[in-house]
C-alpha atoms as a PDB file:
ATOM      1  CA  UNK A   1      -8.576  69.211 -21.663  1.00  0.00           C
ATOM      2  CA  UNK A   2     -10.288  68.064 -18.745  1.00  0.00           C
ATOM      3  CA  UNK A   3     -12.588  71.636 -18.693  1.00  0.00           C
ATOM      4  CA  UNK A   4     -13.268  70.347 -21.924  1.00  0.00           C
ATOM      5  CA  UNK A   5     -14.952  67.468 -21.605  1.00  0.00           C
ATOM      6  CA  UNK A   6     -16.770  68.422 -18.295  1.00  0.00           C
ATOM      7  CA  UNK A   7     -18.348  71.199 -20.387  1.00  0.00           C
ATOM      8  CA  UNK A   8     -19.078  68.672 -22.962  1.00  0.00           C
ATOM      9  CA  UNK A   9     -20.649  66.439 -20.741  1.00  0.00           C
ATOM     10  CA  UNK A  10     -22.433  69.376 -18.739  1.00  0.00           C
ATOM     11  CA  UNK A  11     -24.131  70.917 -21.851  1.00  0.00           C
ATOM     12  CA  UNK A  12     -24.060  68.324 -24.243  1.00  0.00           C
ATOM     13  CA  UNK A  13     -21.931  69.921 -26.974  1.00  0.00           C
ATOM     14  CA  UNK A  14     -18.671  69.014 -28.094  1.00  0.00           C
ATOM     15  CA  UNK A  15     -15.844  71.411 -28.549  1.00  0.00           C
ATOM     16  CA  UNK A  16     -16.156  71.921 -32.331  1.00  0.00           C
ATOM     17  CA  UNK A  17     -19.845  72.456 -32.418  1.00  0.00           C
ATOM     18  CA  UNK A  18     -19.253  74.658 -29.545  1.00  0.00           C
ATOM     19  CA  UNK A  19     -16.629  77.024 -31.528  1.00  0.00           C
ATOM     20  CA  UNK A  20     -18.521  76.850 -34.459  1.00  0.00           C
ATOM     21  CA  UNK A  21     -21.808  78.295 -32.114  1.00  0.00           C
ATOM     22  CA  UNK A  22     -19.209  80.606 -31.034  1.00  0.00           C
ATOM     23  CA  UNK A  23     -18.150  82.244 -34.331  1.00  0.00           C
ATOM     24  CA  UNK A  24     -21.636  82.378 -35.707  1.00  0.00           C
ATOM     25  CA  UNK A  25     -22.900  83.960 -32.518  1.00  0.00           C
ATOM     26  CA  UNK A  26     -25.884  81.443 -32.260  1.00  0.00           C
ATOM     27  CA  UNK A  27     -24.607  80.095 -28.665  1.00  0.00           C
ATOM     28  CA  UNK A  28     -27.855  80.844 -27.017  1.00  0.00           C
ATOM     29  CA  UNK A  29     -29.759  79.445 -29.241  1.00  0.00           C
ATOM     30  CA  UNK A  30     -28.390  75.776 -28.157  1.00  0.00           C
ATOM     31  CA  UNK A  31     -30.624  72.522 -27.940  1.00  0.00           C
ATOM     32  CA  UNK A  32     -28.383  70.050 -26.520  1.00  0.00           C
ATOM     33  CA  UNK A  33     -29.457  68.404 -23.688  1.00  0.00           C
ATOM     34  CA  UNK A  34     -26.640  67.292 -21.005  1.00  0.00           C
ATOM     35  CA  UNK A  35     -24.958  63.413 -21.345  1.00  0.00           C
ATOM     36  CA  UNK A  36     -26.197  61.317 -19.128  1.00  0.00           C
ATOM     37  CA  UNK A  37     -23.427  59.415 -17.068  1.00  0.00           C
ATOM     38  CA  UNK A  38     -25.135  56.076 -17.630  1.00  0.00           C
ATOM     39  CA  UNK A  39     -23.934  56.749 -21.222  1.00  0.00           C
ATOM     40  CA  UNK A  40     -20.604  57.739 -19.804  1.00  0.00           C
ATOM     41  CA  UNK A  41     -19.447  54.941 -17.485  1.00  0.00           C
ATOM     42  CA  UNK A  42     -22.265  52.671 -18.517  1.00  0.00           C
ATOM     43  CA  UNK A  43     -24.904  51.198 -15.962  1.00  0.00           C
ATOM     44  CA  UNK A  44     -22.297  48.695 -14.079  1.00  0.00           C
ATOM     45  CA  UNK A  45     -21.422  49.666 -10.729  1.00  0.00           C
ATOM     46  CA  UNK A  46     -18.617  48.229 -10.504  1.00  0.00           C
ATOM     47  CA  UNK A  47     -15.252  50.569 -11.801  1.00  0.00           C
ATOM     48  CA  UNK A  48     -14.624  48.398 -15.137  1.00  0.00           C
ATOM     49  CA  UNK A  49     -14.904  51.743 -17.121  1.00  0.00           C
ATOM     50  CA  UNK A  50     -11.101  51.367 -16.148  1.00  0.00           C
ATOM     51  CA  UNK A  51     -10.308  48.737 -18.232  1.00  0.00           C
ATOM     52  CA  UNK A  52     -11.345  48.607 -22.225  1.00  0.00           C
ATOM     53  CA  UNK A  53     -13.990  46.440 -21.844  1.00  0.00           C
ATOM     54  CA  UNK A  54     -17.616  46.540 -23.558  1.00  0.00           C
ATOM     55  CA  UNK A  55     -19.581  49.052 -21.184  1.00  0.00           C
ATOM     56  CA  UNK A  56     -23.259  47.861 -20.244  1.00  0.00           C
ATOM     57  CA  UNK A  57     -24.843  51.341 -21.348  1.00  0.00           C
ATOM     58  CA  UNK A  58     -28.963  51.620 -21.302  1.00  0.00           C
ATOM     59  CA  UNK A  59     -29.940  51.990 -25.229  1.00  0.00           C
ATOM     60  CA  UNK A  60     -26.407  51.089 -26.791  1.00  0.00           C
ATOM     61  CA  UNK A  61     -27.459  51.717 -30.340  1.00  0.00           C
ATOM     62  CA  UNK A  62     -28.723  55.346 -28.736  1.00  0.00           C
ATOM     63  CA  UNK A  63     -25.484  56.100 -27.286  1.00  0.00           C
ATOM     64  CA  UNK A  64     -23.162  55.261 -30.268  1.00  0.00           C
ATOM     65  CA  UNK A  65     -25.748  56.519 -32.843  1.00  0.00           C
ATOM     66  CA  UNK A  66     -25.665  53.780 -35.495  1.00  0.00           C
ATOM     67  CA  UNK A  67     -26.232  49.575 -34.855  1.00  0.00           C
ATOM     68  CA  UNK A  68     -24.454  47.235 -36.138  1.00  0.00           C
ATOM     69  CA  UNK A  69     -26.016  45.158 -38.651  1.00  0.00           C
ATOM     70  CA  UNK A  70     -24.460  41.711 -36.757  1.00  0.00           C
ATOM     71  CA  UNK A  71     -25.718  43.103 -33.855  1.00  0.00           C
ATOM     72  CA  UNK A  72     -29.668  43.282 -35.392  1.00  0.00           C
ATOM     73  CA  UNK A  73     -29.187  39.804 -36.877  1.00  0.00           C
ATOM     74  CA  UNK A  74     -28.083  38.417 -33.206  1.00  0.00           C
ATOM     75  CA  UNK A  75     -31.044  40.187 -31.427  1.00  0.00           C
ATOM     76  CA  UNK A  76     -33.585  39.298 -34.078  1.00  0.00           C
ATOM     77  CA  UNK A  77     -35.498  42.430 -33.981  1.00  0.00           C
ATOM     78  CA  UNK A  78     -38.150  43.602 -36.303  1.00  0.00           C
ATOM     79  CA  UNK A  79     -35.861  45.507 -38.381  1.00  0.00           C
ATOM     80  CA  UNK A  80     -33.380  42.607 -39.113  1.00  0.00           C
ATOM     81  CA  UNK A  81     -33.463  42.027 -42.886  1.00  0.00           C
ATOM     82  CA  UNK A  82     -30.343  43.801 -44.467  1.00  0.00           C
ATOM     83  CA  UNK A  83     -30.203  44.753 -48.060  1.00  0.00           C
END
């Protein structure tokens, strides 16, 4: 399990993608960049990754791959109107 997600991390593709690369023989023809550990362990350097608390990561919305639309309203970005 642990091979696992160092590989993931390494490469940037998660097990199922990975298979699914595998059985259509199109592994070399990967675009995934490797994760960053900033988005990880988040940018703290203290060890709180330990305990479930809110990481500080870099581009949050980035990391998770969706926002929140509470979170937009809080910020008051340009985007911020909700239909």
């Amino acid at each position: 399990m642990l091979m696992n997600i160092t590989y993931g991390i390494m490469t940037g593709i998660g097990t199922i993608d990975r298979l699914k690369k595998k059985a259509t023989n199109t592994m070399g023809h990967s675009v995934e960049e490797p994760i960053s550990l900033e988005d990880v362990f988040g940018m703290n350097r203290n060890i709180t990754w330990l305990l479930p608390t809110e990481p500080m990561l870099p581009d949050y919305d980035r990391v998770v791959g969706f926002s929140m639309p509470q979170r937009l309203l809080r910020e008051g970005g340009d985007n911020a109107s909700i239909c």
